[in-house]
PDB file of N, CA and C in Angstrom:
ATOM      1  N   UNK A   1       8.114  16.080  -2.400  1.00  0.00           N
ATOM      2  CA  UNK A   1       8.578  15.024  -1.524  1.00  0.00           C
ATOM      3  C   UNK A   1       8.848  13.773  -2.372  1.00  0.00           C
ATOM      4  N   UNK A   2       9.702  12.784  -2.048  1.00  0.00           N
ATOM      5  CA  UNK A   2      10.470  12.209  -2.904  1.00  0.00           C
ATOM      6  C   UNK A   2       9.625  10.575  -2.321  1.00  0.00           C
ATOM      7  N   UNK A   3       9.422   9.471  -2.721  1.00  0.00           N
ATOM      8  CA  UNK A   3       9.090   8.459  -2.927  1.00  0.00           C
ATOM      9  C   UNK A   3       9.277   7.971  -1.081  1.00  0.00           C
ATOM     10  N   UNK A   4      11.150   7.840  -1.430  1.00  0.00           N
ATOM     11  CA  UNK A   4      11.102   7.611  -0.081  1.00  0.00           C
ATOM     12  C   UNK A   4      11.112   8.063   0.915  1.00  0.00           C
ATOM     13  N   UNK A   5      11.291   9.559   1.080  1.00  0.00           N
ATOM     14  CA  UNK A   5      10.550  10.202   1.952  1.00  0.00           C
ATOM     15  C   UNK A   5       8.883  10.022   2.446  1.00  0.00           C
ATOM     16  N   UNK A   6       7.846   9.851   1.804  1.00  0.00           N
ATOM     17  CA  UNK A   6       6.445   9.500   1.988  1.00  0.00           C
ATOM     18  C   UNK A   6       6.424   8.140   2.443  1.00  0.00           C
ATOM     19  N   UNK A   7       7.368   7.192   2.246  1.00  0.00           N
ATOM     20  CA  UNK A   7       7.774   6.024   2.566  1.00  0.00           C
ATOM     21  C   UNK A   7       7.754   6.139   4.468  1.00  0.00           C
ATOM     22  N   UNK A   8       9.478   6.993   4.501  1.00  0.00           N
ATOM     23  CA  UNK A   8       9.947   7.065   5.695  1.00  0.00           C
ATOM     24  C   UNK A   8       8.610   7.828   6.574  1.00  0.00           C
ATOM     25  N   UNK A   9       7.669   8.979   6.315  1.00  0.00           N
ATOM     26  CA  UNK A   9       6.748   9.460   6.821  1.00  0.00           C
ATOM     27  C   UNK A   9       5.383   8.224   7.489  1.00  0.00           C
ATOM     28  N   UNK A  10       5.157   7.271   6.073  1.00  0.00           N
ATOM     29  CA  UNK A  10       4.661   6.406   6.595  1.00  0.00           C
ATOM     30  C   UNK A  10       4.881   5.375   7.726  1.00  0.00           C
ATOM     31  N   UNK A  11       6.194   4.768   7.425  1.00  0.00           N
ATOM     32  CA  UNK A  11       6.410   4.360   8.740  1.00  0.00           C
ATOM     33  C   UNK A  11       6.498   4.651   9.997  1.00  0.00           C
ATOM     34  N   UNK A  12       7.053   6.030  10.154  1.00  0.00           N
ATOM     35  CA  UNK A  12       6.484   6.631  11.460  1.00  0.00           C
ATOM     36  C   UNK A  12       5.003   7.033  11.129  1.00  0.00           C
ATOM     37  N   UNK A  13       4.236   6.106  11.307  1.00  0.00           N
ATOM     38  CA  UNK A  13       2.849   6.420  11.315  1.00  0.00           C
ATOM     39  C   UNK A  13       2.290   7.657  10.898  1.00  0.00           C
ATOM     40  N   UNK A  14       1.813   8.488  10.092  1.00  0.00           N
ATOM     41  CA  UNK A  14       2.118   9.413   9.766  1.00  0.00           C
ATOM     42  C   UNK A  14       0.956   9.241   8.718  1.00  0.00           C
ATOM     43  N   UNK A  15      -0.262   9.804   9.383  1.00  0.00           N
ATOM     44  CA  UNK A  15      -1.526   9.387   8.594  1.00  0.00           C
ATOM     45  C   UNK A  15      -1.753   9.589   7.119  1.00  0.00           C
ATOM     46  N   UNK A  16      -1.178  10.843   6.593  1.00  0.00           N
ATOM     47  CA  UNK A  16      -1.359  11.514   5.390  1.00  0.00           C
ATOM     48  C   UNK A  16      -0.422  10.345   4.602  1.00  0.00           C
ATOM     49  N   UNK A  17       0.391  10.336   4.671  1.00  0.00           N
ATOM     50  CA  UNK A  17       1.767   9.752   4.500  1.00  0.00           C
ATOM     51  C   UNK A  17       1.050   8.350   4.327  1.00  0.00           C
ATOM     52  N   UNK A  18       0.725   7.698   4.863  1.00  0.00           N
ATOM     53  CA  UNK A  18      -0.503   6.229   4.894  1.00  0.00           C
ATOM     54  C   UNK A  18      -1.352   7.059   3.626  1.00  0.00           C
ATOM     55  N   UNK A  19      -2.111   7.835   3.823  1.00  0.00           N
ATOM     56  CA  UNK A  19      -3.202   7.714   2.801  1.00  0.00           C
ATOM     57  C   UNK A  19      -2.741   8.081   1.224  1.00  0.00           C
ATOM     58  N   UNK A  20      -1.552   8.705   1.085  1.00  0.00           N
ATOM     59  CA  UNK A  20      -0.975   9.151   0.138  1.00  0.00           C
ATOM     60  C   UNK A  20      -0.230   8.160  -1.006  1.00  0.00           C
ATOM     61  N   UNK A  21       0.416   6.678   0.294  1.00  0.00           N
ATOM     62  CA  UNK A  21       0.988   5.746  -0.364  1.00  0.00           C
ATOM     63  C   UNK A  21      -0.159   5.001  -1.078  1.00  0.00           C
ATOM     64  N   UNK A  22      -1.230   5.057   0.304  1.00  0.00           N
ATOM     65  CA  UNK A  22      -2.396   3.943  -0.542  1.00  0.00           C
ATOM     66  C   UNK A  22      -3.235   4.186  -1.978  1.00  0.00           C
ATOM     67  N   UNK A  23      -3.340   5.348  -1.712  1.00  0.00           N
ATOM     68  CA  UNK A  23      -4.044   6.219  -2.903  1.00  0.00           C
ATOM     69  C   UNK A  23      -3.063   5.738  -4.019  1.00  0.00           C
ATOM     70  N   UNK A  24      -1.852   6.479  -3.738  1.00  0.00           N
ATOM     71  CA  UNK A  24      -0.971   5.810  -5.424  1.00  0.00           C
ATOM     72  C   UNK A  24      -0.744   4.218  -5.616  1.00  0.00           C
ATOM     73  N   UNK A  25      -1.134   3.096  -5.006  1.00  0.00           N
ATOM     74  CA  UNK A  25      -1.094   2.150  -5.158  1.00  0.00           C
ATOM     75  C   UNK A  25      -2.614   2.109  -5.067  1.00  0.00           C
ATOM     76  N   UNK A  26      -3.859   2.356  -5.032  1.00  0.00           N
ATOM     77  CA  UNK A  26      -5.459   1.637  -5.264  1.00  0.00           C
ATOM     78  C   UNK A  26      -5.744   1.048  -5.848  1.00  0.00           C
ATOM     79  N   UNK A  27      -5.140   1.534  -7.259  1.00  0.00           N
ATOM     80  CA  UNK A  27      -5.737   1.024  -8.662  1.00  0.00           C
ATOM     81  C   UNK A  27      -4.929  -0.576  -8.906  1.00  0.00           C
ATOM     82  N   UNK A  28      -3.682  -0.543  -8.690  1.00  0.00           N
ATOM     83  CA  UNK A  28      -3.189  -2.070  -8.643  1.00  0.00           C
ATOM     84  C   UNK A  28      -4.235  -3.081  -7.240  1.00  0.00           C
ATOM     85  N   UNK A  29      -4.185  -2.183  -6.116  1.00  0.00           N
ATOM     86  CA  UNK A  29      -5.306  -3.206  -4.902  1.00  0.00           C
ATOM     87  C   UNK A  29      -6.373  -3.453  -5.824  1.00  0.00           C
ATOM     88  N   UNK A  30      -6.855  -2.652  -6.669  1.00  0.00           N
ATOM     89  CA  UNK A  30      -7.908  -3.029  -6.849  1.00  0.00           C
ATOM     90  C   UNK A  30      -8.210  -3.907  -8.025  1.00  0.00           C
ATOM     91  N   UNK A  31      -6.913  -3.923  -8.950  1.00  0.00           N
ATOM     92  CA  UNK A  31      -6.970  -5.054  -9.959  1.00  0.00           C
ATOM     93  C   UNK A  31      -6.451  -6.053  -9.490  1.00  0.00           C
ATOM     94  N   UNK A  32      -5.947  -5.970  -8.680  1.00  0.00           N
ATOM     95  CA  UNK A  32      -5.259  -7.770  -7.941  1.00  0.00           C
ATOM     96  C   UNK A  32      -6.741  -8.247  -7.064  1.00  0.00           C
ATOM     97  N   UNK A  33      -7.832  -7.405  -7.146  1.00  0.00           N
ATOM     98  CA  UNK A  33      -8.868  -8.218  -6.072  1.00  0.00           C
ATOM     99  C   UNK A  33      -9.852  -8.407  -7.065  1.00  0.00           C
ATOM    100  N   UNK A  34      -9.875  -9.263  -8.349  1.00  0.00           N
ATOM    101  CA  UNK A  34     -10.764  -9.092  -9.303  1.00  0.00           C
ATOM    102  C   UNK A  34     -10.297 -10.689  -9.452  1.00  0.00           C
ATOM    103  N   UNK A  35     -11.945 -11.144  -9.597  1.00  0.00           N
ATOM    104  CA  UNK A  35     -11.578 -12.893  -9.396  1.00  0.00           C
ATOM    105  C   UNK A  35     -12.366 -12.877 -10.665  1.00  0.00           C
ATOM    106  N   UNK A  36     -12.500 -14.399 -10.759  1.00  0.00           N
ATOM    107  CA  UNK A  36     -13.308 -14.888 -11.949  1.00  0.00           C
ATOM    108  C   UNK A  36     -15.022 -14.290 -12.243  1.00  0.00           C
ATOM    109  N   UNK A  37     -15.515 -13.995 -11.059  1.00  0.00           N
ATOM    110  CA  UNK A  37     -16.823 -13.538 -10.911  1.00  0.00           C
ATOM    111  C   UNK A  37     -16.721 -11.948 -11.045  1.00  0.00           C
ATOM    112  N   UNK A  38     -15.381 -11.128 -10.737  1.00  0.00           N
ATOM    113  CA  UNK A  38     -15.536  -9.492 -10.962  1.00  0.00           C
ATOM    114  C   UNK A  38     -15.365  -8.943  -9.386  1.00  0.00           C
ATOM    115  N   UNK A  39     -15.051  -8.241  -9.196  1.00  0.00           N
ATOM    116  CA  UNK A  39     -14.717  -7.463  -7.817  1.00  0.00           C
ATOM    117  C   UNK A  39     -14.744  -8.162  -6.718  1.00  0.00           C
ATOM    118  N   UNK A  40     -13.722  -8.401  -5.261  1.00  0.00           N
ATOM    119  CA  UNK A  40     -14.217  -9.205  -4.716  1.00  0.00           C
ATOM    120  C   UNK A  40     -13.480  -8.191  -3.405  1.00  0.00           C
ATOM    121  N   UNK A  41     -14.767  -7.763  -3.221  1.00  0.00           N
ATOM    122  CA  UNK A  41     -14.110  -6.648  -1.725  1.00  0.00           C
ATOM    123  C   UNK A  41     -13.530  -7.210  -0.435  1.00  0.00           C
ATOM    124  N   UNK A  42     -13.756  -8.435  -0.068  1.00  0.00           N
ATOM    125  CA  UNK A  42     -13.078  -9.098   1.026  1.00  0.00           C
ATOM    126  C   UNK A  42     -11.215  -9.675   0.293  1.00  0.00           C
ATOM    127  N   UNK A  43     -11.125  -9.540  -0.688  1.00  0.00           N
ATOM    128  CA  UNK A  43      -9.712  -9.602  -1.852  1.00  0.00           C
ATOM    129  C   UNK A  43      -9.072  -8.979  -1.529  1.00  0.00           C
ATOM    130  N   UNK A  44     -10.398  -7.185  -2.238  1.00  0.00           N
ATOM    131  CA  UNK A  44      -9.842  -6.059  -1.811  1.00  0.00           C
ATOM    132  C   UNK A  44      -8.839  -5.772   0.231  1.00  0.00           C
ATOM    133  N   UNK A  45      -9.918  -6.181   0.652  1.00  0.00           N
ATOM    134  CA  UNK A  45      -9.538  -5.808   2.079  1.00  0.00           C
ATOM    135  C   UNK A  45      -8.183  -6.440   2.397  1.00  0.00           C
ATOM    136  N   UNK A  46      -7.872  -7.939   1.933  1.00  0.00           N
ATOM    137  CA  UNK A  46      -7.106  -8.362   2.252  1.00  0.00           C
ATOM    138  C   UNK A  46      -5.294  -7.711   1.759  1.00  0.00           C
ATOM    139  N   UNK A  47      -5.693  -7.381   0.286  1.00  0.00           N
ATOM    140  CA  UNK A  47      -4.950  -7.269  -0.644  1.00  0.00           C
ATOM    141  C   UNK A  47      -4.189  -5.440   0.194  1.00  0.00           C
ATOM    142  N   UNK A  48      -5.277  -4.779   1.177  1.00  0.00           N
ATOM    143  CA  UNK A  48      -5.257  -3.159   1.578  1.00  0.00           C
ATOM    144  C   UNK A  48      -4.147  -3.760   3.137  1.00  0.00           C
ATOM    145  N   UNK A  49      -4.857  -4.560   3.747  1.00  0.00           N
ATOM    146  CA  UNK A  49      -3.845  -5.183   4.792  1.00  0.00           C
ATOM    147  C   UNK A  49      -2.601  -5.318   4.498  1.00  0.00           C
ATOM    148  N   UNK A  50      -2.777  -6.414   3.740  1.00  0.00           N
ATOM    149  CA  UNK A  50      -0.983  -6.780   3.069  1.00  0.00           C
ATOM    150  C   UNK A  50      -0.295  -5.617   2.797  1.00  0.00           C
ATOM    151  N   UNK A  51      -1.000  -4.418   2.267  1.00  0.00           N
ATOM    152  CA  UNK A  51      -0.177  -3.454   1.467  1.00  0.00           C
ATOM    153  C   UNK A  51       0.361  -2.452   2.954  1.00  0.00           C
ATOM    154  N   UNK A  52      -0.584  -2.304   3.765  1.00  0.00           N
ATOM    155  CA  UNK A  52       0.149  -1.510   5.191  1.00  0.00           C
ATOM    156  C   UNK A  52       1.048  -2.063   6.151  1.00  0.00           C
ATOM    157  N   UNK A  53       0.869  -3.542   6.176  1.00  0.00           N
ATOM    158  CA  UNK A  53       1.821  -4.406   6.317  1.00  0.00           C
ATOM    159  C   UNK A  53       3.233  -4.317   5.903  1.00  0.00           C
ATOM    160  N   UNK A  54       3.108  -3.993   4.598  1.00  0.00           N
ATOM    161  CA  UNK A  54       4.255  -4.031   3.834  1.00  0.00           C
ATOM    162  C   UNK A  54       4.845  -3.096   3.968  1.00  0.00           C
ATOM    163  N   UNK A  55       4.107  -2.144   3.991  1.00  0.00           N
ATOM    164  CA  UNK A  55       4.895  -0.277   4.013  1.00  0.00           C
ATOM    165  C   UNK A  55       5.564  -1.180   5.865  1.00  0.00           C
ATOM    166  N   UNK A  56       5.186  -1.150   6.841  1.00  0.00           N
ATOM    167  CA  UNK A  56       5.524  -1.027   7.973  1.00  0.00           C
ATOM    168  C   UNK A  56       6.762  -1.999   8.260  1.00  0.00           C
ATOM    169  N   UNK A  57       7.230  -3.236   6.948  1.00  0.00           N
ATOM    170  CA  UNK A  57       7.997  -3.985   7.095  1.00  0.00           C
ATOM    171  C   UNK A  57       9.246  -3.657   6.395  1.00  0.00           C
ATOM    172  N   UNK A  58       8.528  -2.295   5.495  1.00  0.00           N
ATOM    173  CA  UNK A  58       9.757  -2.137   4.378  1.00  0.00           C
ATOM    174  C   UNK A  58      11.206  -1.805   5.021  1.00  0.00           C
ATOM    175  N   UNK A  59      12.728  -2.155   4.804  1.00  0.00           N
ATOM    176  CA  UNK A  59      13.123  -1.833   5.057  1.00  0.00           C
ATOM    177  C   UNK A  59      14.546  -0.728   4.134  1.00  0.00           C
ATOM    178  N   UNK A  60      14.752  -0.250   4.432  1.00  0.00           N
ATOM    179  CA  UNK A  60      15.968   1.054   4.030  1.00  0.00           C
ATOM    180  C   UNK A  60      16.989   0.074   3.243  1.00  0.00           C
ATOM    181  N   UNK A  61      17.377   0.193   2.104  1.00  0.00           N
ATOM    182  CA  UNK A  61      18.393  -0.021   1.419  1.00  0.00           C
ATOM    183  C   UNK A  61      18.477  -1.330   0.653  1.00  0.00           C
ATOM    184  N   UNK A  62      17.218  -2.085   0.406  1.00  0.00           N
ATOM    185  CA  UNK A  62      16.870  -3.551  -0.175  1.00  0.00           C
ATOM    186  C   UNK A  62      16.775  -2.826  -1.424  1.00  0.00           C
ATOM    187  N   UNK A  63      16.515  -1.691  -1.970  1.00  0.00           N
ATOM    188  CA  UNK A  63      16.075  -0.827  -3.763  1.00  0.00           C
ATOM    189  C   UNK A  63      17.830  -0.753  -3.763  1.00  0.00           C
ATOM    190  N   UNK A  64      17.895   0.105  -3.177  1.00  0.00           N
ATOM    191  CA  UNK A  64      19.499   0.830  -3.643  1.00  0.00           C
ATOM    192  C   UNK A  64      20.472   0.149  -4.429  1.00  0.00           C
TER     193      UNK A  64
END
């Protein structure tokens, strides 16, 4: 399955399809939620919002 296909799956809600995008993006959530003190899980949470947010706003043909 091709990028934007798991894309298009996600947006129709499409649970696997959600957990599949998040999984290949974690490791960036989880270095963008790293403050001066080291891990900051309310970062994290925010940083996991924004990112399902985003899948659900993406729209078709802004890459192409």
């Amino acid at each position: 399955m091709t990028f934007e296909e798991l894309l298009d799956r996600a947006k129709a809600d499409d649970p696997q399809a959600m957990v599949a995008l998040f999984e290949m993006y974690r490791p960036m959530l989880i270095s963008h939620s790293i403050l001066d003190d080291g891990y900051d899980p309310d970062t994290f949470q925010q940083q996991c919002e924004k990112f399902l947010l985003a899948i659900q706003g993406f729209q078709k043909g802004l890459v192409e």
